[in-house]
Protein backbone atom coordinates (compact mmCIF):
# COMPACT_ATOMS: atom_id res chain seq x y z
CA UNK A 1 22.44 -2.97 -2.48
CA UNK A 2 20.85 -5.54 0.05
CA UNK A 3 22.32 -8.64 0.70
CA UNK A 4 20.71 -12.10 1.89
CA UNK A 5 20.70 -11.35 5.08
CA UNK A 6 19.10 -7.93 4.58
CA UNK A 7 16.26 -9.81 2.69
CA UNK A 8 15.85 -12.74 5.09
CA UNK A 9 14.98 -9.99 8.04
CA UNK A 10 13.10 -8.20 5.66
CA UNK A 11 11.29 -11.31 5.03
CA UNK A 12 10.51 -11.89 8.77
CA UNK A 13 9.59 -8.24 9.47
CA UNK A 14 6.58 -8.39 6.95
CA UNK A 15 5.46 -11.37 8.57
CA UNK A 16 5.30 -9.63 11.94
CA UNK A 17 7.24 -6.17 13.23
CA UNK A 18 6.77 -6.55 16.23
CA UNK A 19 9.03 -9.60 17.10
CA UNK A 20 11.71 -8.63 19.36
CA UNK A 21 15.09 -8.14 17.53
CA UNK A 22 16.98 -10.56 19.55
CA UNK A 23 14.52 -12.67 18.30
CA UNK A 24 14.60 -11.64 14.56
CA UNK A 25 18.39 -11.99 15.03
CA UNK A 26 18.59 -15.27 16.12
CA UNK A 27 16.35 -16.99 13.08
CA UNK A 28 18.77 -15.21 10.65
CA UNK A 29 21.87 -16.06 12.70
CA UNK A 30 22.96 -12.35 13.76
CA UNK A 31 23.34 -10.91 17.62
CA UNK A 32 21.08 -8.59 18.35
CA UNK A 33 22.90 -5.41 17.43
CA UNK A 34 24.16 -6.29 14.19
CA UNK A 35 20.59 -6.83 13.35
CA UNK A 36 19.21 -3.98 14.92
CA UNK A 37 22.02 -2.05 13.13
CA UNK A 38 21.23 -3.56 9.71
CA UNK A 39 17.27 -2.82 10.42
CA UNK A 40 18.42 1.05 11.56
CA UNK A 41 20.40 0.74 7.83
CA UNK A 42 16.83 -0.33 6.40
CA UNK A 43 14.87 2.34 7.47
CA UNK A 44 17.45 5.22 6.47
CA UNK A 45 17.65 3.89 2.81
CA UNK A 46 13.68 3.86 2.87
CA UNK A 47 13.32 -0.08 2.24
CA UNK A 48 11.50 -0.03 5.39
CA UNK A 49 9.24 2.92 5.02
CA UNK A 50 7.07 2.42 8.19
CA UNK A 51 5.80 -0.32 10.96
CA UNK A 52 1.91 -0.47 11.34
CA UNK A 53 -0.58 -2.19 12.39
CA UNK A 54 -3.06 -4.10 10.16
CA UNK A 55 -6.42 -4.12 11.12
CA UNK A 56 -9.61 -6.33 10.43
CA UNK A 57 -11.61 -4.11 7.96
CA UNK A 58 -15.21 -5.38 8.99
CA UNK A 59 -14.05 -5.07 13.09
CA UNK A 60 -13.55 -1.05 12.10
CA UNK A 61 -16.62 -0.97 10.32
CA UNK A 62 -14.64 -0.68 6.95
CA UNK A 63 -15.81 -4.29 5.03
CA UNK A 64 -16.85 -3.13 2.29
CA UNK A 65 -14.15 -2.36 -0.68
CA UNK A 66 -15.09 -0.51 -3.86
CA UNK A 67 -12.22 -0.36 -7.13
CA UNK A 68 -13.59 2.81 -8.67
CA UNK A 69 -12.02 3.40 -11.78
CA UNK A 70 -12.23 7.36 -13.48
CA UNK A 71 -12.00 8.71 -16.94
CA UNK A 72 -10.98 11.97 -17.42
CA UNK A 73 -10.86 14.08 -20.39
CA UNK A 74 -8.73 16.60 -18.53
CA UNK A 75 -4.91 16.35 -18.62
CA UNK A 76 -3.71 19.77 -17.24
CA UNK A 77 -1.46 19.40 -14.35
CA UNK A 78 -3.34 22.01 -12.75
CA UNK A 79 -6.17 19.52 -13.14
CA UNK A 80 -3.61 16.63 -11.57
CA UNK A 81 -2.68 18.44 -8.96
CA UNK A 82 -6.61 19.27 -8.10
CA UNK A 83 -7.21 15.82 -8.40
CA UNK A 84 -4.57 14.31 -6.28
CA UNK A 85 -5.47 16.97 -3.31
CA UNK A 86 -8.83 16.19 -3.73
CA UNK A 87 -8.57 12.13 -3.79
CA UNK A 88 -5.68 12.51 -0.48
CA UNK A 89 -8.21 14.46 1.63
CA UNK A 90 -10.59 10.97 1.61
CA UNK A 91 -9.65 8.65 4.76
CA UNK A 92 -12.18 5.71 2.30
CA UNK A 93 -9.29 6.12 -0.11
CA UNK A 94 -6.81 3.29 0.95
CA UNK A 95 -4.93 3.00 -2.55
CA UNK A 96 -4.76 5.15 -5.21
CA UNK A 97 -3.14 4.30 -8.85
CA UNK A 98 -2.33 6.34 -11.79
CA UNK A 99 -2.85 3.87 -14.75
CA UNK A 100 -2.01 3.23 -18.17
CA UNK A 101 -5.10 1.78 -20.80
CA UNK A 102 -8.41 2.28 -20.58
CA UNK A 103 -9.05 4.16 -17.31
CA UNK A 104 -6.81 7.02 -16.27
CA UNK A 105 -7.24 6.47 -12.40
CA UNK A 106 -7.55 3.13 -9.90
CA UNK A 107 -9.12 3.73 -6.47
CA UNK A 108 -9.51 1.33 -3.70
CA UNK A 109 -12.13 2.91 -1.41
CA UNK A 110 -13.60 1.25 1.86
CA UNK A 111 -16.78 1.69 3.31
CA UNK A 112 -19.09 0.17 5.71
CA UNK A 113 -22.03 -0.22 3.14
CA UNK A 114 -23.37 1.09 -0.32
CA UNK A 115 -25.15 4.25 1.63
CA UNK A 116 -22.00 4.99 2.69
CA UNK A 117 -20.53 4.40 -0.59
CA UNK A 118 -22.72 7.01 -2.20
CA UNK A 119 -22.29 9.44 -0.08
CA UNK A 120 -18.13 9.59 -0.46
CA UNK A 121 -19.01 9.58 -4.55
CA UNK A 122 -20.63 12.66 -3.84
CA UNK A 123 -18.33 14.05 -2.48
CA UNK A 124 -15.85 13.41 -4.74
CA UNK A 125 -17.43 14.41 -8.03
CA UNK A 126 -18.42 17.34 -5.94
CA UNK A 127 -14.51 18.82 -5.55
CA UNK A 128 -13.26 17.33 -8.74
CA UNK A 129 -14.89 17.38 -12.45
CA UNK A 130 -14.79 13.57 -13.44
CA UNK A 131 -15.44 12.48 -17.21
CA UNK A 132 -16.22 8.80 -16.24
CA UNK A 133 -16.72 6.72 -12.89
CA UNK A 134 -17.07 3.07 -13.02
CA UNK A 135 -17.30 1.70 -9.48
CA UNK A 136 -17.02 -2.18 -8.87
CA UNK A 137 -17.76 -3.65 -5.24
CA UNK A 138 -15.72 -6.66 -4.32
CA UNK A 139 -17.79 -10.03 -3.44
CA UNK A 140 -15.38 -11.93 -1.43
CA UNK A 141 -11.58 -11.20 -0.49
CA UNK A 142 -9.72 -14.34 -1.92
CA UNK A 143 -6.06 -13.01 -1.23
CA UNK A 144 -4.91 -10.16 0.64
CA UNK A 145 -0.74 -9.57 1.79
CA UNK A 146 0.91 -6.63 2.27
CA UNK A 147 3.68 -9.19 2.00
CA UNK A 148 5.87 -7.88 -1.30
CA UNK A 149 7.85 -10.58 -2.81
CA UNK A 150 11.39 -10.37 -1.86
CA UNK A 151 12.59 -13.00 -4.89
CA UNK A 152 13.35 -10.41 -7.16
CA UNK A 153 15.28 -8.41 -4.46
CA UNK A 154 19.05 -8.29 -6.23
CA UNK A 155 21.79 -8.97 -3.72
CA UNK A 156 25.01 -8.16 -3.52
CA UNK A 157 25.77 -12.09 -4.17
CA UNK A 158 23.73 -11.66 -7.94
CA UNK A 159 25.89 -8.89 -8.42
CA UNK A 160 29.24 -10.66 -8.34
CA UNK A 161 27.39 -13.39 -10.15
């Protein structure tokens, strides 16, 4: 179970990993090894599950973002298991949902363009037999975190509450 200090360095750490941890440490009011010990403690639990960097999509040549949502009328896990191999293999794949309702799958695909667009659907409905493919390019980014909220974290203090 985390406590409020676990979530208040969590907190800073999606804001920016790279601050030192002396530094971290001092805006939650720890020394530095206590907090490097607690962040250590993070990772091995799998709360933390990796440090990267975020890059501007349009400075990689990557601006464009497509939702592409799939039908299928195929349900064998031997089917799944095609599927999920064949949807990994794609770098343009950035997210990639399972869903409930109307559309069986969720994609979020980048691209530099439409031409380039069109030439990852080929591929795709080239290794995997698709019932349906509905593909919806975004206009304008209005919000984008990789920030999850940390107010529904339960700490130890909720607990005893």
């Amino acid at each position: 179970m985390l406590d409020e200090m676990d979530v208040k360095i969590l907190r800073l750490l999606q804001q920016d990993c790279t601050r030192p941890v002396a530094e971290i440490g001092k805006e939650v009011g720890l020394s530095t090894t206590p907090c490097w010990r607690r962040m250590q403690k993070l990772e091995e639990a799998g709360v933390i599950q990796r440090r990267v960097a975020l890059l501007a999509a349009a400075k990689v040549n990557a601006g464009v973002t497509v939702f592409v949502s799939i039908k299928t009328d195929q349900h064998s896990l031997e089917w799944l298991e095609k599927f999920h191999a064949a949807v990994v293999d794609f770098p343009e794949v950035v997210e990639f949902y399972r869903m409930s309702g109307d559309i069986d799958y969720l994609l979020r695909v980048v691209v530099p363009d439409i031409a380039a667009y069109d030439v990852f659907y080929k591929k795709l409905i080239s290794r995997i037999e698709i019932a349906k493919v509905s593909s919806a390019f975004a206009m304008e980014q209005i919000k984008y975190t990789t920030e999850l909220p940390l107010t529904f974290v339960a700490t130890a203090r909720d607990a005893k509450t």
